[in-house]
N, C-alpha and C. Protein backbone atom coordinates (compact mmCIF):
# COMPACT_ATOMS: atom_id res chain seq x y z
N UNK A 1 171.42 141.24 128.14
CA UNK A 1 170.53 140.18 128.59
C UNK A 1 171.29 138.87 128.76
N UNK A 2 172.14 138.49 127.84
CA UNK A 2 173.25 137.40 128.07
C UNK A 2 173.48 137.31 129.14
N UNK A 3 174.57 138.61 129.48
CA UNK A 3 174.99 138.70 130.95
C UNK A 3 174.50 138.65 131.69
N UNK A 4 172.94 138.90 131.56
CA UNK A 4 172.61 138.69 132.80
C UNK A 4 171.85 137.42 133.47
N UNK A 5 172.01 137.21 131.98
CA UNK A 5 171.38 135.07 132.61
C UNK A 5 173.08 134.56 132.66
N UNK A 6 174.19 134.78 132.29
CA UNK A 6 174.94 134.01 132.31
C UNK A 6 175.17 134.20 134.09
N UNK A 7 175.54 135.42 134.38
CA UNK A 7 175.86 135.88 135.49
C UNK A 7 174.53 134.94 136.76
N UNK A 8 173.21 134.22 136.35
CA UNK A 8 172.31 134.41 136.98
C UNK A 8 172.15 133.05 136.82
N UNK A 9 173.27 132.11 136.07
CA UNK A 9 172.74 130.29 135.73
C UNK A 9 174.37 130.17 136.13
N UNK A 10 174.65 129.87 137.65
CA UNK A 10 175.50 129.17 138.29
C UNK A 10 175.49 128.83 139.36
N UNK A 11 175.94 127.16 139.87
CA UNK A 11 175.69 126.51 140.87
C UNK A 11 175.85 125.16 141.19
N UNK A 12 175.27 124.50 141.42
CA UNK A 12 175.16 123.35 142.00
C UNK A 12 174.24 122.55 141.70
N UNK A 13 173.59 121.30 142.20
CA UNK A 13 172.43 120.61 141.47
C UNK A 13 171.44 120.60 142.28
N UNK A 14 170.05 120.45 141.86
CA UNK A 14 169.12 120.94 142.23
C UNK A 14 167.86 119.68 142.52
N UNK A 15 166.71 119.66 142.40
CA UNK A 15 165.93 118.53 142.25
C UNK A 15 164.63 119.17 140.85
N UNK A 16 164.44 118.45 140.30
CA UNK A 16 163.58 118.86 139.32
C UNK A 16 161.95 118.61 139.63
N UNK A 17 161.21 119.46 139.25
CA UNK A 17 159.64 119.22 139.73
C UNK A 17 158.87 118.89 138.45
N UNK A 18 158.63 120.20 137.86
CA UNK A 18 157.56 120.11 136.62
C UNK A 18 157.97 120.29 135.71
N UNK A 19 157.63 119.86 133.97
CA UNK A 19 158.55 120.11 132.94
C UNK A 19 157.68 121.07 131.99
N UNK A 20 158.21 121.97 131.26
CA UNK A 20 157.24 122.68 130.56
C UNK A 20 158.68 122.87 129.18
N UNK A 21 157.96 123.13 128.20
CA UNK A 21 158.84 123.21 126.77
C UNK A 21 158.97 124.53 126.59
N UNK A 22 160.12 125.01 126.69
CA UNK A 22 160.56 126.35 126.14
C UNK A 22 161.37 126.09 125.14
N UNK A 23 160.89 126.94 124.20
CA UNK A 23 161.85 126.78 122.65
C UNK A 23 161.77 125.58 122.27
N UNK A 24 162.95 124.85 121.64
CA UNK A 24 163.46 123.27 121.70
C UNK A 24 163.99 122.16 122.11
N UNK A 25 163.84 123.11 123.54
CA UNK A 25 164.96 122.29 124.82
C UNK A 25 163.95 122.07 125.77
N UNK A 26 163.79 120.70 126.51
CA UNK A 26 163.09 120.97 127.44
C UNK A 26 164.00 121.05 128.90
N UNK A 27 163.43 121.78 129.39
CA UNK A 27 163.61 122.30 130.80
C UNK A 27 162.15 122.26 132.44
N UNK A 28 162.69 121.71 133.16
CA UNK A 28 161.63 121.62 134.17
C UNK A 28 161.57 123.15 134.67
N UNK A 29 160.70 123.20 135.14
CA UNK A 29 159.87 125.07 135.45
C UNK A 29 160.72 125.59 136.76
N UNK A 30 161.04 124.70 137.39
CA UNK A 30 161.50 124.89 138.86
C UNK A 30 162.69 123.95 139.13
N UNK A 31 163.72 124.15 139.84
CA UNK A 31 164.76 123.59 140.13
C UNK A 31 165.06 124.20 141.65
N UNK A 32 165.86 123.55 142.42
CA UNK A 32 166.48 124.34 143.66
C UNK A 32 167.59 123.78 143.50
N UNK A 33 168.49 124.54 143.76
CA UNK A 33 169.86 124.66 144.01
C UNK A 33 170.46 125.91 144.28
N UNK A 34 171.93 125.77 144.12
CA UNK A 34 173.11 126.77 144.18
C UNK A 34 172.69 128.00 143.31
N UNK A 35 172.62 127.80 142.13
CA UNK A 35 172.64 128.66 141.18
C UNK A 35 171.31 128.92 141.24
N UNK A 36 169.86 128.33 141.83
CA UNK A 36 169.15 129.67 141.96
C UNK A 36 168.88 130.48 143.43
N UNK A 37 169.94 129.78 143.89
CA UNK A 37 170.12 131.00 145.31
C UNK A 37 170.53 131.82 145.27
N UNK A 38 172.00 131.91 144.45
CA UNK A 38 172.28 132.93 144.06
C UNK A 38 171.35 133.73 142.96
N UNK A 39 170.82 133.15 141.86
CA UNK A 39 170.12 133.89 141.29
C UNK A 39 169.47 135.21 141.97
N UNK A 40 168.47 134.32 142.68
CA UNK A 40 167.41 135.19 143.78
C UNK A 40 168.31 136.06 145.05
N UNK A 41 169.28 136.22 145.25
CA UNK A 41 170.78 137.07 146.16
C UNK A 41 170.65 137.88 144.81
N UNK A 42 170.93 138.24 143.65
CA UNK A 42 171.26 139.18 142.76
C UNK A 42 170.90 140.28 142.54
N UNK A 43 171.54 141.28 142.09
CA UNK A 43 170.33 142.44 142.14
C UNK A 43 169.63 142.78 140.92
N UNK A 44 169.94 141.60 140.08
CA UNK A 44 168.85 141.54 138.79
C UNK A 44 167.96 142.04 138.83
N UNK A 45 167.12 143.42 138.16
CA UNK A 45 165.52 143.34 138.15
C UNK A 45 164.52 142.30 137.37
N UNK A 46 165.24 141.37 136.28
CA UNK A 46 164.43 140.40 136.22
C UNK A 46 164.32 139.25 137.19
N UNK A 47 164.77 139.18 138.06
CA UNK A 47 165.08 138.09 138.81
C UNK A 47 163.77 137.67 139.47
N UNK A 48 162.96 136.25 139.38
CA UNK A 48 161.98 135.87 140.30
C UNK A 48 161.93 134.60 140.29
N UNK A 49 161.75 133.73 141.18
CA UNK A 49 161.78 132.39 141.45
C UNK A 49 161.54 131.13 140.11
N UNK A 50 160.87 131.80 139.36
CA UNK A 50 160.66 130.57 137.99
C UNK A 50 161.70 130.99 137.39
N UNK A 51 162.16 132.49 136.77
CA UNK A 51 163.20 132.39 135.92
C UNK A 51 164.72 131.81 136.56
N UNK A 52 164.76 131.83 138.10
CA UNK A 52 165.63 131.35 138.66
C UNK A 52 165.86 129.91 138.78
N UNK A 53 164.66 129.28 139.03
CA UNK A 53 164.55 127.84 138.94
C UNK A 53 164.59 127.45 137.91
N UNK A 54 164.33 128.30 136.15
CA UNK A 54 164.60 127.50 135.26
C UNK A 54 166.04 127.90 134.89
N UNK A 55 166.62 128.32 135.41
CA UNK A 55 168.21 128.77 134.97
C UNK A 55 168.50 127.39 135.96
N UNK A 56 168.61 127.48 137.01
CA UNK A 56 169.05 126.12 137.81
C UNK A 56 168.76 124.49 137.25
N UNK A 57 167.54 124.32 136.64
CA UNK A 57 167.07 123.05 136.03
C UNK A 57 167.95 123.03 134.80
N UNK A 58 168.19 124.11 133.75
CA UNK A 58 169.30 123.63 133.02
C UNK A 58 170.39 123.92 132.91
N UNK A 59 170.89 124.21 134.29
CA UNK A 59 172.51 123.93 134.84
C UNK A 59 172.08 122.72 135.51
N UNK A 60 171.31 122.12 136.01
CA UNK A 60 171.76 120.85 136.18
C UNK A 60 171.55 119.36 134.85
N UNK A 61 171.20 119.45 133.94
CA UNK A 61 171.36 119.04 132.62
C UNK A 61 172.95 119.17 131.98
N UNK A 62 173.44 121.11 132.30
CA UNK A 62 174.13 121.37 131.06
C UNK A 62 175.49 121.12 132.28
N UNK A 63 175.57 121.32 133.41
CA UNK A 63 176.77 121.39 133.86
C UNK A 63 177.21 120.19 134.81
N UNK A 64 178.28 119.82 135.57
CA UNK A 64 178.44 119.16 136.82
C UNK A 64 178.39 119.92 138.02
N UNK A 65 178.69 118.98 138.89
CA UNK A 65 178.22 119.84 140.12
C UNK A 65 179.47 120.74 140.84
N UNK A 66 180.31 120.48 139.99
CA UNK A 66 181.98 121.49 140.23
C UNK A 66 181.52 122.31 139.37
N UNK A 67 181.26 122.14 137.86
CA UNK A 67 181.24 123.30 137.19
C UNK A 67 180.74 124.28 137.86
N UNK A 68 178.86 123.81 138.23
CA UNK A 68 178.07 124.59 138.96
C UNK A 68 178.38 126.00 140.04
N UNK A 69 179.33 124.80 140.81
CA UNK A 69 179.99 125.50 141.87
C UNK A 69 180.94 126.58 141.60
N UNK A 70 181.42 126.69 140.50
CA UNK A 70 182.27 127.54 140.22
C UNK A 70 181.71 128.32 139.72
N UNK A 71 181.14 128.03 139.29
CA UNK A 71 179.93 129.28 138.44
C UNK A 71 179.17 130.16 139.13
N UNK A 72 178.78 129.48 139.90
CA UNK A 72 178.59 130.57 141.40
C UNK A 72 179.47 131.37 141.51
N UNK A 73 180.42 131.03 141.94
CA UNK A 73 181.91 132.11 142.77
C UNK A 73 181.52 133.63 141.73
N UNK A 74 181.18 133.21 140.16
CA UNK A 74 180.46 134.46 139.18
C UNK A 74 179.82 135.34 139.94
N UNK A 75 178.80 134.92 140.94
CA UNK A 75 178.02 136.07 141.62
C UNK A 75 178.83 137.03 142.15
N UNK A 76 179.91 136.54 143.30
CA UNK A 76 179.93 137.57 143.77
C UNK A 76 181.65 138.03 143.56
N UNK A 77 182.07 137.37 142.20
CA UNK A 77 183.06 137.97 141.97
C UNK A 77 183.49 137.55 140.36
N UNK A 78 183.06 139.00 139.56
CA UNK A 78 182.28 138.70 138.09
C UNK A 78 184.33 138.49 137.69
N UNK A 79 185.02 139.05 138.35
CA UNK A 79 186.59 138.44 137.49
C UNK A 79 186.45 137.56 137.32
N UNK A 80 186.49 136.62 138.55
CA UNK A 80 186.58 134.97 138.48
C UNK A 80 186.30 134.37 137.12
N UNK A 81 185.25 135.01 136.43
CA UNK A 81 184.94 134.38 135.28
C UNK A 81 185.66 135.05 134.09
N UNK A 82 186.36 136.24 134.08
CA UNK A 82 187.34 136.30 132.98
C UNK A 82 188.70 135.51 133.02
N UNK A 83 188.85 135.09 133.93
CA UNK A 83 189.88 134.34 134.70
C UNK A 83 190.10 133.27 134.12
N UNK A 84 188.37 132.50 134.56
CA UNK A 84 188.55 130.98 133.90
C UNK A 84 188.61 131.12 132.13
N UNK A 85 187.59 132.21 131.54
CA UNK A 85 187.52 131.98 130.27
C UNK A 85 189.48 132.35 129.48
N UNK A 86 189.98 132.83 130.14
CA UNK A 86 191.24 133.12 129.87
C UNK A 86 192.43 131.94 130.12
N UNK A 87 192.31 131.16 131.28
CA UNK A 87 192.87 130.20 131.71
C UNK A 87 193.42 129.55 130.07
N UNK A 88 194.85 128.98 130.21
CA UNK A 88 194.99 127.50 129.25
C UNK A 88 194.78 126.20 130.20
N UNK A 89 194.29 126.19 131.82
CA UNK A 89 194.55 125.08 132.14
C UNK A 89 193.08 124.08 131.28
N UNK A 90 193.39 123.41 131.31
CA UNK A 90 192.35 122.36 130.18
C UNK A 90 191.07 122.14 131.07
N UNK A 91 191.11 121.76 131.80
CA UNK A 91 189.60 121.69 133.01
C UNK A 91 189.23 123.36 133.09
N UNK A 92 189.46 124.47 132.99
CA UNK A 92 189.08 125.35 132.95
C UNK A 92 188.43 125.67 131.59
N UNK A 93 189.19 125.47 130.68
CA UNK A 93 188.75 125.44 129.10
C UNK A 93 187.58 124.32 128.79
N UNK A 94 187.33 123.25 129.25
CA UNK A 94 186.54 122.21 129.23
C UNK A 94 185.32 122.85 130.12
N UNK A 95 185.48 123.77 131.16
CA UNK A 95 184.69 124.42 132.04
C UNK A 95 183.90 125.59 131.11
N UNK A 96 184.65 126.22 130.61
CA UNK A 96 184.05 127.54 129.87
C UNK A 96 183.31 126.93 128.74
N UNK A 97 183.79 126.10 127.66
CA UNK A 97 183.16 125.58 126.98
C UNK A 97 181.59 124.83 127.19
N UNK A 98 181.52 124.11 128.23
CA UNK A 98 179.83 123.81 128.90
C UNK A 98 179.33 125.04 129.25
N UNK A 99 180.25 126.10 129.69
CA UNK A 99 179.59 126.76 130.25
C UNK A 99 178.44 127.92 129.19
N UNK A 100 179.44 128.13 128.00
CA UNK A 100 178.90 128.86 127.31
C UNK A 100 177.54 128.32 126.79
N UNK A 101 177.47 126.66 126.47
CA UNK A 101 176.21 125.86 126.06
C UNK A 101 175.13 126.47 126.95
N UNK A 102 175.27 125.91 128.28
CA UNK A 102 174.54 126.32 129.28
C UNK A 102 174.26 127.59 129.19
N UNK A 103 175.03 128.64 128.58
CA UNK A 103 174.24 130.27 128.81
C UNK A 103 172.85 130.46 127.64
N UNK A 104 173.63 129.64 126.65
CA UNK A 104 172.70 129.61 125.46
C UNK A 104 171.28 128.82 125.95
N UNK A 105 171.89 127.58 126.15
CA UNK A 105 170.23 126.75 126.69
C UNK A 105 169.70 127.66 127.56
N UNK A 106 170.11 127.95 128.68
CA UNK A 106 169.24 129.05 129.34
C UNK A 106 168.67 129.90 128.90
N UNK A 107 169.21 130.89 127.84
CA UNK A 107 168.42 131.70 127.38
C UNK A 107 167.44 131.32 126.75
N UNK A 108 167.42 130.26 125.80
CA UNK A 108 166.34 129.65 124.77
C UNK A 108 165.30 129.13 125.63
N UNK A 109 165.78 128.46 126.85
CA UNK A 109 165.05 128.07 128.02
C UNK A 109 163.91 128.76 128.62
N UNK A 110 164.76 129.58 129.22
CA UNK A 110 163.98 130.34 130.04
C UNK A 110 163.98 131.91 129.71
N UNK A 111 163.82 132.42 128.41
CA UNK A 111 163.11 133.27 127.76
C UNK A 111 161.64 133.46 128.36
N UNK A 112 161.44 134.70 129.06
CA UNK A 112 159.76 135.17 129.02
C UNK A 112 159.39 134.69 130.42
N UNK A 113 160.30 134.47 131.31
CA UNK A 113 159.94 134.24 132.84
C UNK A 113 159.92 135.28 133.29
């Protein structure tokens, strides 16, 4: 299940609409961006427009809009991301590190979409 929100919260920034409280984090219900286009491109069977938009609303909280972007490239090429988590270059390590926050907030997030 990790994997498959981590794989499913990358992108770009989005615009935020409505806010609803999941867990202890708040997160808006809907987001558009990068990372839930790709979301909704995935062949996730959980995949549907709220759990996508709330993976996107807190990548745009947890990440920048490079991180985002790179986090994408995840969709459609899952190395890329053993790559970066392996990297010593320091912006890559500074990259993986948000990134892992962001998998966690997502999950706590958007649990039960």
């Amino acid at each position: 299940m990790i994997a498959a929100i981590a794989v499913m919260a990358v992108a770009s920034c989005g615009q935020r609409e409505s806010v609803t409280r999941k867990s202890s984090y708040m997160a808006p219900s809907f987001a558009n961006g990068p990372l839930k286009s790709a979301c909704l491109r995935s062949d996730r069977a959980q995949r549907n427009p709220q759990l996508c938009g709330c993976i996107q609303a807190v990548a745009d909280r947890s990440l920048s809009n490079s991180e985002q972007s790179l986090a994408v490239t995840f969709f459609s090429d899952p190395h890329r991301a053993q790559e970066i988590r392996q990297s010593d270059r320091p912006n890559h390590e500074r990259m993986w590190t948000n990134y892992k926050a962001f998998v966690s907030r997502a999950e706590r997030s958007c649990r039960g979409l």
